[in-house]
Protein backbone atom coordinates (compact mmCIF):
# COMPACT_ATOMS: atom_id res chain seq x y z
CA UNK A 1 18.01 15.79 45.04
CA UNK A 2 17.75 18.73 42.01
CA UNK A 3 14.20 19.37 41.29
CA UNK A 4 12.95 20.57 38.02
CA UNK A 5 10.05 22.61 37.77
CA UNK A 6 7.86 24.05 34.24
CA UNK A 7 8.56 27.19 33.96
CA UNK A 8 5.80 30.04 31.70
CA UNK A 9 8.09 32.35 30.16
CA UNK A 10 6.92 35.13 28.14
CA UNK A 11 8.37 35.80 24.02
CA UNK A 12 6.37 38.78 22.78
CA UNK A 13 2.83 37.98 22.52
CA UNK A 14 3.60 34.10 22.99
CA UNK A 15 4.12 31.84 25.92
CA UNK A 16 6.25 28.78 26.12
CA UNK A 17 6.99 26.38 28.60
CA UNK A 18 10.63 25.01 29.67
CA UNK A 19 11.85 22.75 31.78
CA UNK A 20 14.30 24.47 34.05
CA UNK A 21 15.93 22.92 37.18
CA UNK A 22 16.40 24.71 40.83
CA UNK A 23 18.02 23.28 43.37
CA UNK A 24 18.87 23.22 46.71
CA UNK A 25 22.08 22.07 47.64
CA UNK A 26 22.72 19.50 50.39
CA UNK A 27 25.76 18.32 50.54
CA UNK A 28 25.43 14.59 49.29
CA UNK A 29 23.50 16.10 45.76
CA UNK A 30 25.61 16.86 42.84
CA UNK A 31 23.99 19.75 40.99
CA UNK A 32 23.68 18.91 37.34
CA UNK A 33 25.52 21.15 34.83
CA UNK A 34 23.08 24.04 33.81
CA UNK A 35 22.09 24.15 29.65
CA UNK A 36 21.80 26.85 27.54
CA UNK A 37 17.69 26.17 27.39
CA UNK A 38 17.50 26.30 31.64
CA UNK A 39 20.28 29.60 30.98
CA UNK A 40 17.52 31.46 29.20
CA UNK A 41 14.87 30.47 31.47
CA UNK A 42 16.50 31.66 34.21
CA UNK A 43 17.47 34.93 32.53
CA UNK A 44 13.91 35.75 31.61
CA UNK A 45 12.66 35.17 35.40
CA UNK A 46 15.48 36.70 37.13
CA UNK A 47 18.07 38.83 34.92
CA UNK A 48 18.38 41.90 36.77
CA UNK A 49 17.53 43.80 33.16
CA UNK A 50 14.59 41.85 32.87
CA UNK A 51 13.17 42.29 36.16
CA UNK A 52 13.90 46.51 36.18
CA UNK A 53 12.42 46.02 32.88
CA UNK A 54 9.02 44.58 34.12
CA UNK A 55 9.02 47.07 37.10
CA UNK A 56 8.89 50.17 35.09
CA UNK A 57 5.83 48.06 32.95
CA UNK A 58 4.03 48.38 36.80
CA UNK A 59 4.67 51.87 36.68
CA UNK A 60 3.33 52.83 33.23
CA UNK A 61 0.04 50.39 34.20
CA UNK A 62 -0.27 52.77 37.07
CA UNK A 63 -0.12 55.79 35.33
CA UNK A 64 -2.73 54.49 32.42
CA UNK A 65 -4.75 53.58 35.43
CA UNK A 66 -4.57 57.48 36.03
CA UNK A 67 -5.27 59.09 32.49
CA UNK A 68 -8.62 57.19 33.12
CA UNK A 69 -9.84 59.08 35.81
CA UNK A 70 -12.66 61.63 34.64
CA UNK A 71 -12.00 64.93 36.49
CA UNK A 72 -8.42 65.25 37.22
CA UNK A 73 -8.43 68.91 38.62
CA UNK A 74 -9.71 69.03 42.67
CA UNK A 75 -13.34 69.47 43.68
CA UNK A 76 -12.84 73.21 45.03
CA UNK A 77 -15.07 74.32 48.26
CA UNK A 78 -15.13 77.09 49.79
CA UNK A 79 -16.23 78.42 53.17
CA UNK A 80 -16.64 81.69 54.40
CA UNK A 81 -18.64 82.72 57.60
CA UNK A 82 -18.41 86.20 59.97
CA UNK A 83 -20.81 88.13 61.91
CA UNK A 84 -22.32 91.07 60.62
CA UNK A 85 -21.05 94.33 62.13
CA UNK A 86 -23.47 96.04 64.06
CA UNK A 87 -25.94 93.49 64.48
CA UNK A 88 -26.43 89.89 66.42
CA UNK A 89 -26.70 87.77 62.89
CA UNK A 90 -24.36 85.73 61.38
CA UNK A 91 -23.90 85.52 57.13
CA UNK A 92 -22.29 82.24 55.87
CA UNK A 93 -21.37 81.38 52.12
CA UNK A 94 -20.37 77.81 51.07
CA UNK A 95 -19.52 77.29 47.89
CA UNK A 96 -18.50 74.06 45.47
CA UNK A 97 -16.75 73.84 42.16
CA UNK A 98 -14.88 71.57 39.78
CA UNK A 99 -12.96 72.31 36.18
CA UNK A 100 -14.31 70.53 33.56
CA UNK A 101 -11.83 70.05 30.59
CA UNK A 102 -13.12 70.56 26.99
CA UNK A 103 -11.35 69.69 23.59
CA UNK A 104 -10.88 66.08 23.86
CA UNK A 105 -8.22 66.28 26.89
CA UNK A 106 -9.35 63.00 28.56
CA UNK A 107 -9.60 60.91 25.06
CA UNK A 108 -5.46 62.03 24.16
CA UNK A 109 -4.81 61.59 28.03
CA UNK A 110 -5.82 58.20 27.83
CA UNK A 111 -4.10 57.31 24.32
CA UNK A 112 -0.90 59.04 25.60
CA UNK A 113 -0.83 57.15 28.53
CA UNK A 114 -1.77 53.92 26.69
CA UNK A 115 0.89 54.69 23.88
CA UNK A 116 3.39 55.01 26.50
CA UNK A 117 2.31 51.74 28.04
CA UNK A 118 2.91 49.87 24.67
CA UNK A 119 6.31 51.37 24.79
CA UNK A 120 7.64 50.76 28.23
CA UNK A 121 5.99 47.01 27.30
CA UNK A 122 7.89 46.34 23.89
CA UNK A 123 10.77 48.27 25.73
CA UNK A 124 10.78 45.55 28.25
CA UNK A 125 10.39 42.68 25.70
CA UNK A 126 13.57 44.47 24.03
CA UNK A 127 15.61 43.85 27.24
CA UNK A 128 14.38 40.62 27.63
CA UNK A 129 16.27 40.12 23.95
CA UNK A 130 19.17 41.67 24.85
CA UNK A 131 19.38 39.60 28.46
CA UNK A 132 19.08 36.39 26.63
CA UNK A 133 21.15 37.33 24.27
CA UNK A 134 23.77 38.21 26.60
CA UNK A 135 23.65 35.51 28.74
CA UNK A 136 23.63 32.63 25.74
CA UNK A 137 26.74 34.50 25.03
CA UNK A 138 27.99 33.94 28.42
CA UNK A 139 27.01 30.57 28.19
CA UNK A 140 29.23 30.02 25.33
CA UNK A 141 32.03 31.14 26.50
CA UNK A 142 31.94 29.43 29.70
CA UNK A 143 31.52 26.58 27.61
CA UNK A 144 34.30 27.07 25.85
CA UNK A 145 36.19 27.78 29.19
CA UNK A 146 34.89 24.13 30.24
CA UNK A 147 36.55 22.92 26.74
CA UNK A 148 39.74 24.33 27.39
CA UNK A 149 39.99 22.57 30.74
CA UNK A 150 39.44 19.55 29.21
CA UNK A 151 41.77 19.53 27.03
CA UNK A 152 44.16 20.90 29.24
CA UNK A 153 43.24 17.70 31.52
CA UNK A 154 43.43 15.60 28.74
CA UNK A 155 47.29 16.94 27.73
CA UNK A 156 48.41 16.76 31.94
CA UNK A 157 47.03 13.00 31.46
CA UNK A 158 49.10 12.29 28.56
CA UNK A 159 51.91 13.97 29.84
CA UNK A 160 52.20 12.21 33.07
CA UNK A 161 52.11 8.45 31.29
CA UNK A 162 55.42 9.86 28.87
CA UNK A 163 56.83 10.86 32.57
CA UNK A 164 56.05 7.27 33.58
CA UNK A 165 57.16 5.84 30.29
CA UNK A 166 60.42 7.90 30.41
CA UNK A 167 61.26 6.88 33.68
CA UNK A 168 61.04 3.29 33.29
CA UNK A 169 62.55 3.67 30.00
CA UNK A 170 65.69 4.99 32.21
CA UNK A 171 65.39 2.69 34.86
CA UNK A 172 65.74 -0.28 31.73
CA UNK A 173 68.90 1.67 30.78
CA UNK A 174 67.15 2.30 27.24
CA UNK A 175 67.52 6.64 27.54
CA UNK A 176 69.21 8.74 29.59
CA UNK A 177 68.41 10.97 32.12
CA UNK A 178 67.55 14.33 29.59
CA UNK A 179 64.67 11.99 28.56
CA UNK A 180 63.26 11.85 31.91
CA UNK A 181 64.10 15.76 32.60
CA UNK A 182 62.04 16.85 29.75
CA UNK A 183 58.94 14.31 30.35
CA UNK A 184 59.46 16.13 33.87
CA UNK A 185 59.20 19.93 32.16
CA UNK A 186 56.43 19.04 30.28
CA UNK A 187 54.41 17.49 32.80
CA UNK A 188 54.98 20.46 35.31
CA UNK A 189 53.84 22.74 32.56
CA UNK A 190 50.89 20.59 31.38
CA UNK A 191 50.27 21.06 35.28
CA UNK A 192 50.22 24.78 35.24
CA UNK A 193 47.70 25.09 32.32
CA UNK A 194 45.83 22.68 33.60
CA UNK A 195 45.45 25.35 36.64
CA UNK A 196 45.45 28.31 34.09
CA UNK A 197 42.21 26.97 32.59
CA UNK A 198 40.26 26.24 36.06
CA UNK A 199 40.85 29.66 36.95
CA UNK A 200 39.38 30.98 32.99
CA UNK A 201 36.17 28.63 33.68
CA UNK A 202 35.49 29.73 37.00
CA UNK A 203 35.77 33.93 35.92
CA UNK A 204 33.73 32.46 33.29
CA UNK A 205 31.01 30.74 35.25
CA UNK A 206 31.25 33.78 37.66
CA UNK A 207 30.12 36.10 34.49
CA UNK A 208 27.18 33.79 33.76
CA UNK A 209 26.54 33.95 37.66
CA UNK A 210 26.25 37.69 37.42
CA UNK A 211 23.63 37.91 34.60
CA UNK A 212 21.72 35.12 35.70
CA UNK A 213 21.67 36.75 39.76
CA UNK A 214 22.23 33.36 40.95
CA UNK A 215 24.47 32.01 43.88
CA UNK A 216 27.42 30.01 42.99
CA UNK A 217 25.97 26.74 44.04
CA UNK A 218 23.49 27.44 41.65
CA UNK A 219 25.13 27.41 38.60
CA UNK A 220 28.70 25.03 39.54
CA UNK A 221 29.06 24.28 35.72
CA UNK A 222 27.09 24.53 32.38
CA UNK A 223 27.07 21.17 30.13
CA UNK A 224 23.89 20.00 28.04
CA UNK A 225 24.04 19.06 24.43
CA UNK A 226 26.62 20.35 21.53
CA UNK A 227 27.04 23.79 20.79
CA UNK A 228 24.42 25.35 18.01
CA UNK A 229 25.94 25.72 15.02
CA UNK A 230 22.78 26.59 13.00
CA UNK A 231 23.07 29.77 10.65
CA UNK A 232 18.81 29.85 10.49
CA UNK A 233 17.75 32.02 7.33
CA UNK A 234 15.08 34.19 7.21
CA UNK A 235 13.93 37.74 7.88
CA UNK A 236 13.89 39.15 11.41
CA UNK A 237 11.17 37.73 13.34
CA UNK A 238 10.84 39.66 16.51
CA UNK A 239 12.43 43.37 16.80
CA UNK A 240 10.93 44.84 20.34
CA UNK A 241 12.91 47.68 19.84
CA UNK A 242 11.12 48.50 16.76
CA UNK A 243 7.54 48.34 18.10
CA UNK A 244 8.56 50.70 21.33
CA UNK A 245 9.98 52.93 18.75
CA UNK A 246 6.48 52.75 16.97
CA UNK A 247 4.55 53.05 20.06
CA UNK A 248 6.63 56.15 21.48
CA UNK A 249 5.58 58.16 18.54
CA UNK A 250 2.41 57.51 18.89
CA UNK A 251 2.69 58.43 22.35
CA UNK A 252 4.01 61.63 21.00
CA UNK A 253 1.22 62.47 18.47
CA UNK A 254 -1.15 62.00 21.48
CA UNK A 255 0.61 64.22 23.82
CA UNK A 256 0.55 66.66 21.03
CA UNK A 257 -2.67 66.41 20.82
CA UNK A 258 -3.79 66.52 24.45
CA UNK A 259 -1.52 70.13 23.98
CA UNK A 260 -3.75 71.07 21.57
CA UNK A 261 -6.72 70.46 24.10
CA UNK A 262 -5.34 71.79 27.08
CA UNK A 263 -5.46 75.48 24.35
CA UNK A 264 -8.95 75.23 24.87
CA UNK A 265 -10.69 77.41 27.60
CA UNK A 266 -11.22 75.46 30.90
CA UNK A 267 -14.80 75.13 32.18
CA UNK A 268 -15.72 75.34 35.33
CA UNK A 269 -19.20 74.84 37.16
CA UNK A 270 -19.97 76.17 40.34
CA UNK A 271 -22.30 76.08 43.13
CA UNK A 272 -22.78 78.37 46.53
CA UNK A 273 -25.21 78.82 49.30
CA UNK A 274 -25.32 81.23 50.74
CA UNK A 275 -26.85 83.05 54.37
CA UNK A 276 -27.60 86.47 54.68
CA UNK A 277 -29.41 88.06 57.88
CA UNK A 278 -31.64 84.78 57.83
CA UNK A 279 -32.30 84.96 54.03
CA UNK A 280 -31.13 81.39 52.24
CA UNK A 281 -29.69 81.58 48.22
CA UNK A 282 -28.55 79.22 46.02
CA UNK A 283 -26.44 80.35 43.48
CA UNK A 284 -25.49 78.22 39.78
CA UNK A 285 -22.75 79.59 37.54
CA UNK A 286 -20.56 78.81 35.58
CA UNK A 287 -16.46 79.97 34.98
CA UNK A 288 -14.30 79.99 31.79
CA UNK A 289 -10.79 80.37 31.99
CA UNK A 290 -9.55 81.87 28.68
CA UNK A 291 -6.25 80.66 27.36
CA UNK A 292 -5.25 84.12 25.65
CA UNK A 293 -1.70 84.34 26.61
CA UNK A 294 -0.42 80.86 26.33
CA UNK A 295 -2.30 78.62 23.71
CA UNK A 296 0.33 75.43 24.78
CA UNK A 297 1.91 76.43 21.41
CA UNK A 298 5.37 75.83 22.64
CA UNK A 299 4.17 72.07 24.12
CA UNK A 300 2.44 70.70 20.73
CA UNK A 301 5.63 71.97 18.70
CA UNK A 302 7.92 70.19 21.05
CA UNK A 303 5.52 66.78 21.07
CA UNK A 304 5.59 67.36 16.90
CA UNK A 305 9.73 67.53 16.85
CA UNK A 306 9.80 64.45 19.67
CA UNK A 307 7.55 62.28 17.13
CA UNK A 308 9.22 63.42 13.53
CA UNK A 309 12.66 62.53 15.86
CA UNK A 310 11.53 59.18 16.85
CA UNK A 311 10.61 58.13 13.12
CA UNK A 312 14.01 58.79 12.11
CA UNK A 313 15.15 56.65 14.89
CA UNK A 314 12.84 53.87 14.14
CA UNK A 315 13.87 54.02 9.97
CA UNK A 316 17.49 54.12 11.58
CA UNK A 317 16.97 50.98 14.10
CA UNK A 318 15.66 49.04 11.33
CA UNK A 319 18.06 49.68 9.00
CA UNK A 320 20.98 48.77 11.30
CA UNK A 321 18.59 45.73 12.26
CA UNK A 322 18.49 44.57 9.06
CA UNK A 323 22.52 45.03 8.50
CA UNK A 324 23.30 43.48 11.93
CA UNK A 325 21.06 40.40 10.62
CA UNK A 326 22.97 40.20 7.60
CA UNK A 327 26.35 40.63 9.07
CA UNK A 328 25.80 38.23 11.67
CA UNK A 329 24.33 35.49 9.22
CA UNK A 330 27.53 35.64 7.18
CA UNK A 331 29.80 35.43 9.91
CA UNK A 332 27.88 32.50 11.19
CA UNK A 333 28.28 30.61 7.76
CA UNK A 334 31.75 31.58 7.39
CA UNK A 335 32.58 29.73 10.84
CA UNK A 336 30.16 26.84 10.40
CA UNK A 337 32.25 26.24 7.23
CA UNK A 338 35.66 26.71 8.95
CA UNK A 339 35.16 24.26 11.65
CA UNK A 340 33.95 21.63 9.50
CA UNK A 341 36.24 21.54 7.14
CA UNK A 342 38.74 21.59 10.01
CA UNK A 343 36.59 19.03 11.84
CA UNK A 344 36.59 16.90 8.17
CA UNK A 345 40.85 17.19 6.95
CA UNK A 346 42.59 18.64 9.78
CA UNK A 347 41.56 16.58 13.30
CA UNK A 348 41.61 12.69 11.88
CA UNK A 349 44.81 13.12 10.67
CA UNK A 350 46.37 14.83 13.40
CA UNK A 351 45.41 12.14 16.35
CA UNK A 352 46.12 9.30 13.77
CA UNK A 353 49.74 11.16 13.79
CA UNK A 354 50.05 11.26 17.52
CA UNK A 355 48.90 7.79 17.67
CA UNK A 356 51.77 7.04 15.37
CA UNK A 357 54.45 8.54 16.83
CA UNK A 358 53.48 7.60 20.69
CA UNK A 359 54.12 4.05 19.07
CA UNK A 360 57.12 4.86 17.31
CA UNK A 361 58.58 6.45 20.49
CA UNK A 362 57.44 3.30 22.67
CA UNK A 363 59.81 1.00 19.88
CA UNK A 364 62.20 3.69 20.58
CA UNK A 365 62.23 4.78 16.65
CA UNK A 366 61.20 8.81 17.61
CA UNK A 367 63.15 10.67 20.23
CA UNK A 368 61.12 11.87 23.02
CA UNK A 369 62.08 15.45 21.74
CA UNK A 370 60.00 14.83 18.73
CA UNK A 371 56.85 13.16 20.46
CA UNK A 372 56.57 15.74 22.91
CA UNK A 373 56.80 18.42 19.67
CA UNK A 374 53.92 16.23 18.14
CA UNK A 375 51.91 16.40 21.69
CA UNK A 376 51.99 20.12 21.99
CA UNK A 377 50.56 20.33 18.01
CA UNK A 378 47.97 18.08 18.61
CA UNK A 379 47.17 20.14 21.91
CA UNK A 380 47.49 23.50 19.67
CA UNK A 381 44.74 21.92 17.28
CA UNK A 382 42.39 20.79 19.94
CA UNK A 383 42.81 24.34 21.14
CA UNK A 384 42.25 25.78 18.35
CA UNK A 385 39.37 23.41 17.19
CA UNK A 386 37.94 24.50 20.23
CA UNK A 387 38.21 28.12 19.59
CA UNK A 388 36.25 27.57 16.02
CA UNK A 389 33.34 25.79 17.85
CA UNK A 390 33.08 28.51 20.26
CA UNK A 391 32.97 31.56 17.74
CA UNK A 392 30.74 29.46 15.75
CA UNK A 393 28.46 29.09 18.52
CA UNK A 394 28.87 32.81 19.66
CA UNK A 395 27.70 33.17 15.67
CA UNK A 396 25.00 31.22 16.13
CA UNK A 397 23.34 32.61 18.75
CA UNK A 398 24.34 36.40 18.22
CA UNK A 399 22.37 35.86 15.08
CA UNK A 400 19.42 33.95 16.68
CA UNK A 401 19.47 37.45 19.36
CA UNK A 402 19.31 39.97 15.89
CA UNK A 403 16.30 37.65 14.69
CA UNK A 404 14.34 37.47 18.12
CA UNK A 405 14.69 33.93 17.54
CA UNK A 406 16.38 32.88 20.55
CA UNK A 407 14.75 29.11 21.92
């Protein structure tokens, strides 16, 4: 039996729970078609992007875990020892020391390194966006693959009862035989798209597969409710992208600054003991290590030019994140409108024809010529009723993915 679990999944700085179903496979279970909702669940615990995306988050916890450490340079101790020449004594010197760093270098370590965290974080919520967006994409379209066969199953259904219909129609001596070899035609090519379209939804569901990282038992078919068709107004509600962009140059300012720290002199304390012919000293002093040749000019211009860079990147991103939001929200209406309209004048009418001239042909007042030209119209508007639906729904959710507003 499937068994469906709650599932935490992670939207910025908000949690939500969905329902998503795993299942193991025996071989009397049917596996329920997988939904867009359990699609995105999945994607968001297992994408591939997702999961590289949360592993370099581990790495950037590490290395603020690092920038806290107080002394960063190694505790230095020395040891010397030899006899002295011309005599039965023995000197020894030991001697301890450790850099100190002055100017701030620990405070713009740690914001660096806790800049660069926020990135790599927002960074990951950004592929999280793109991996859901991706996959509701794939989702779609296998979808609309599943459509297609459908309808394709539906025509080979309708083709093989005007085969039957034709032949008894013969065998009554009402047509001839061309009636019967064209029912035959058209069944044998309703056949072959019939087979055209299983192979489309399985490189489909394959796709989905792939982004997902699941095993083909996992995922046999998608299903669920209708399409979305919603063109949701509104401003942009969640651009990741934009806040690593925002946290990146602020991890450049702080490496700029830490530059400008590391241009102070170094400090270093010492300590030695030292032995001499039987006589014990203990030395204090104290080291500075004098920048004069290299002031880390060269590292604070290049952290300057990497933040003034970024900002035009981030006015950029927006920009096109605005434009893409627009774009995408009058596509969306645009298709929304299309398939209604089609869904309100053009469908009704066509199937009430059909319905028409099947009984015309069964009173033999329509040649079977003409029926089957009415079948393959009504099949061409299914088809491309179908097609509508699906780029509506790709509209739908490609501008849900530009808003952050994916469910």
């Amino acid at each position: 039996m499937p068994g469906c679990m709650m599932v935490m999944t992670r939207r910025g700085a908000r949690w939500r729970v969905v329902w998503a179903c795993l299942w193991a496979t025996p071989a009397v279970a049917e596996v329920p078609p997988l939904t867009l909702e359990a699609a995105l669940a999945l994607a968001e615990g297992q994408a591939p992007a997702v999961l590289a995306a949360r592993a370099r988050v581990a790495e950037a916890k590490a290395r603020q875990r690092g920038a806290a450490v107080l002394l960063t340079d190694p505790l230095e101790v020395e040891v010397w020892a030899g006899p002295r020449l011309g005599r039965d004594t023995t000197d020894v010197e030991l001697g301890v020391g450790q850099n100190i760093p002055l100017g701030g270098q620990r405070v713009a370590r740690q914001d660096a390194a806790a800049a660069g965290l926020a990135a790599t974080e927002a960074a990951a919520e950004e592929a999280v966006r793109q991996a859901l967006g991706a996959v509701a994409a794939a989702f779609v379209a296998a979808r609309h693959d599943e459509d297609h066969h459908r309808i394709a199953a539906e025509a080979l259904r309708l083709a093989v009862e005007i085969h039957s219909t034709a032949r008894k129609r013969k065998a009554a001596g009402d047509v001839g035989g061309l009636d019967v070899h064209l029912a035959a035609v058209a069944e044998a090519r309703a056949r072959a798209a019939l087979t055209q379209r299983a192979v489309e939804r399985d490189v489909g569901l394959e796709g989905l597969r792939r982004l997902l990282a699941a095993e083909p038992g996992d995922v046999p078919s998608v299903g669920g409710p209708a399409l979305p068709r919603g063109c949701a107004d509104g401003p942009v509600v969640d651009r990741p992208g934009l806040r690593a962009l925002d946290a990146a140059v602020a991890e450049a300012e702080a490496e700029g600054r830490l530059g400008e720290a590391r241009g102070w002199p170094d400090l270093g304390v010492h300590l030695r003991y030292a032995q001499e012919e039987g006589v014990h000293r203990v030395l204090g002093g104290v080291r500075l290590a004098l920048p004069v040749f290299d002031r880390r000019a060269a590292e604070v211009a290049q952290a300057q030019a990497r933040a003034e860079g970024l900002r035009g990147a981030r006015a950029v991103a927006e920009r096109d994140g605005r434009a893409e939001v627009l774009a995408a929200r009058v596509r969306c209406e645009r298709l929304v409108a299309a398939v209604e309209t089609f869904e309100r004048d053009g469908l009704p009418s066509l199937e009430a024809s059909v319905d028409l001239a099947r009984r015309a042909h069964e009173a033999g007042a329509l040649p079977l010529v003409e029926l089957l030209a009415v079948q393959r119209e009504l099949l061409e508007a299914r088809e491309s009723h179908a097609r509508l639906v699906h780029d509506a729904a790709q509209a739908s959710v490609a501008l849900a993915a530009a808003r952050g507003a994916l469910p």
